[in-house]
Each structure stands twice: as structure tokens, then as C-alpha cells.
Protein backbone atom coordinates (compact mmCIF):
# COMPACT_ATOMS: atom_id res chain seq x y z
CA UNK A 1 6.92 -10.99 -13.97
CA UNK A 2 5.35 -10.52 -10.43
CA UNK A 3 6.15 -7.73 -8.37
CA UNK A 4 4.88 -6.66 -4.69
CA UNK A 5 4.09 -2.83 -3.79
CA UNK A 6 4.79 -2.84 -0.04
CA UNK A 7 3.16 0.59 1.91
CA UNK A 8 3.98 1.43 4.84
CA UNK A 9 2.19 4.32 6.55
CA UNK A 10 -1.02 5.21 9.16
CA UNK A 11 -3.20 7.80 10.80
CA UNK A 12 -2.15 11.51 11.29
CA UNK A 13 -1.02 11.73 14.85
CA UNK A 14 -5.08 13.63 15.58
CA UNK A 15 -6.39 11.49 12.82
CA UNK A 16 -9.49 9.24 13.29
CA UNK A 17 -7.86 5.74 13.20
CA UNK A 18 -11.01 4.02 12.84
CA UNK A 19 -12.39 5.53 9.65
CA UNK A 20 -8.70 5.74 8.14
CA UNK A 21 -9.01 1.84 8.34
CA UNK A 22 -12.64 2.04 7.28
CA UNK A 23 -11.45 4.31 3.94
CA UNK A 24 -8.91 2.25 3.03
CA UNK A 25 -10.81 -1.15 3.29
CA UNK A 26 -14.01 -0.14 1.20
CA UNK A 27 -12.57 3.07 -0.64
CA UNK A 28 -8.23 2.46 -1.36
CA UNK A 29 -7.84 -0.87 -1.63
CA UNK A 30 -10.50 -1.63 -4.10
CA UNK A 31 -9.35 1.21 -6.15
CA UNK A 32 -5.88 -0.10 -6.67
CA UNK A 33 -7.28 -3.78 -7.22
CA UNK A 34 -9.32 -2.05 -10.06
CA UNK A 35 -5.48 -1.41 -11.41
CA UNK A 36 -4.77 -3.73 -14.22
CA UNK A 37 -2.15 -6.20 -13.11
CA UNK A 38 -3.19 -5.54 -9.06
CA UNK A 39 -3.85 -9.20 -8.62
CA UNK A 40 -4.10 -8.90 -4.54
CA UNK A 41 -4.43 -6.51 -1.85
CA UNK A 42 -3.73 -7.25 2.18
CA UNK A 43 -3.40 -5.05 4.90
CA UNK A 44 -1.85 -5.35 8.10
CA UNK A 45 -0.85 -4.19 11.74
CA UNK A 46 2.63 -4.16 12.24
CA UNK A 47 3.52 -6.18 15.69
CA UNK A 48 7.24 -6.32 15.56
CA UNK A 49 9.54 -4.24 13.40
CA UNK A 50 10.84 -0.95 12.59
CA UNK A 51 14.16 1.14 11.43
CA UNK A 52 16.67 1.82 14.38
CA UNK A 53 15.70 5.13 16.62
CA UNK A 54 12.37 5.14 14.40
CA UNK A 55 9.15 4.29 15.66
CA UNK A 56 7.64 1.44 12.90
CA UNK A 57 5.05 2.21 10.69
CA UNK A 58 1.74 1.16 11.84
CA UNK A 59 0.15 -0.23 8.96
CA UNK A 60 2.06 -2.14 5.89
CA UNK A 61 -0.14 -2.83 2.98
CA UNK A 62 1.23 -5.25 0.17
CA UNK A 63 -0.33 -5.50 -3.33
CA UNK A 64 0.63 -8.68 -5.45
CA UNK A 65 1.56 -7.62 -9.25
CA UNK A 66 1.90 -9.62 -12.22
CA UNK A 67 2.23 -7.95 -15.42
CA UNK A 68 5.67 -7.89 -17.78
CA UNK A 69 5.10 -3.87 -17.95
CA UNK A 70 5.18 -2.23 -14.60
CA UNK A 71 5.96 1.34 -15.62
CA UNK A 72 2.06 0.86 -17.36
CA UNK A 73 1.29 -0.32 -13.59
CA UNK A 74 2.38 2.46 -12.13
CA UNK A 75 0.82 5.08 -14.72
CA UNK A 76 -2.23 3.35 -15.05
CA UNK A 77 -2.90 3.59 -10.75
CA UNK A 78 -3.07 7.55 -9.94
CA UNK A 79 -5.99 7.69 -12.74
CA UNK A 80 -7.83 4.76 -10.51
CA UNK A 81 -7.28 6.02 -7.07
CA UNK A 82 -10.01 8.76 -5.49
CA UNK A 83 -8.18 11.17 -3.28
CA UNK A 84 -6.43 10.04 0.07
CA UNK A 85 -8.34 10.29 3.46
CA UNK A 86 -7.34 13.74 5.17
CA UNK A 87 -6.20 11.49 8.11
CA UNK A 88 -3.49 9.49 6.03
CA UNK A 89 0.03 10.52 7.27
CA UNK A 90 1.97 11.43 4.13
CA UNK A 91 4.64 12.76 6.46
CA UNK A 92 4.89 9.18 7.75
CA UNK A 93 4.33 7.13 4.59
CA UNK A 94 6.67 4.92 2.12
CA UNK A 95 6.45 2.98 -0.24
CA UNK A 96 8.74 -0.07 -1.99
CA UNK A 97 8.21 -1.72 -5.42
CA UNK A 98 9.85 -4.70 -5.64
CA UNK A 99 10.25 -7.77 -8.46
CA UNK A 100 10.37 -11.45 -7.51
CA UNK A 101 13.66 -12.81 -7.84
CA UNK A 102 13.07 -16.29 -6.14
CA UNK A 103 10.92 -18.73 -4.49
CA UNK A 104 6.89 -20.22 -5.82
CA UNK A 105 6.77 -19.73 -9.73
């Protein structure tokens, strides 16, 4: 089965932008591709988008997961991942797991 982990979150509103991105480039995302079944990571800027009479979330990350076992997925990642930078906004931050219904097999 694949499955895409879409996050959607950014700096603290004081936070150091910059070396957020930096942490999450060489420290985050190769932790969770170290995840079994973590196939691919991406990270983006959001340009257009957002929830009505809610600012959008700066940054959306999407992992690409194949695995038939996601609940092992999902156990398996807090062991991998090193603590979060103190600038990440957990106030601000989401997350969606979602399973491929349709589309390139």
C-alpha cells in the first residue's frame, strides 16, 4: 500500500527561520527517511493556500510511504527522530496520513 504523511508547520513567530530550514534539511528529514517504509521526503514553501480566516502554514513537508503495515510506520519513526529544533512551531503544526486510493500504481 502507499501512503503520504503531509506536515504542515514552520518557525516560532521569534524563531530563526534560516537554521529551522537548515535542521530540518540535514537533521529531520534524513531521520524519517532512515524510517523503514519512508521511501521519499520533499519539502516545500507554501505560495497559495490556506483554511478560511487562517493564515496558511508556511512549510508542507510530504513523505512517500509504501509498506502494507503502517501502524509499524508510525511506531517505528519517534525511535528514529532526534529531538525537534526549539524554533519549530508545535502550536502551529499538523499533520495528515493518508492512503492512496487512485491514480499511478
Amino acid at each position: 500500500m502507499r501512503y503520504v504523511l503531509i506536515a504542515l508547520n514552520g518557525a516560532t513567530p521569534d524563531g530563526d527561520e534560516a537554521d529551522l530550514e537548515r535542521w530540518y534539511r540535514d537533521v529531520h528529514i534524513p531521520d524519517l527517511k532512515s524510517v523503514r517504509g519512508i521511501t521519499s521526503a520533499r519539502r516545500y514553501r507554501t505560495v497559495l493556500g490556506g483554511l478560511p480566516d487562517q493564515e496558511p502554514w508556511p512549510y508542507v513537508a510530504i513523505y512517500e510511504i509504501e509498506t502494507d503495515d503502517i501502524e509499524a510506520v508510525m511506531t517505528e519513526m519517534p525511535s528514529k527522530l532526534r529531538p525537534f529544533h526549539p524554533d519549530f512551531d508545535h502550536s502551529r503544526s499538523g499533520h495528515i496520513i493518508a492512503m492512496q486510493i487512485a491514480g499511478d500504481e
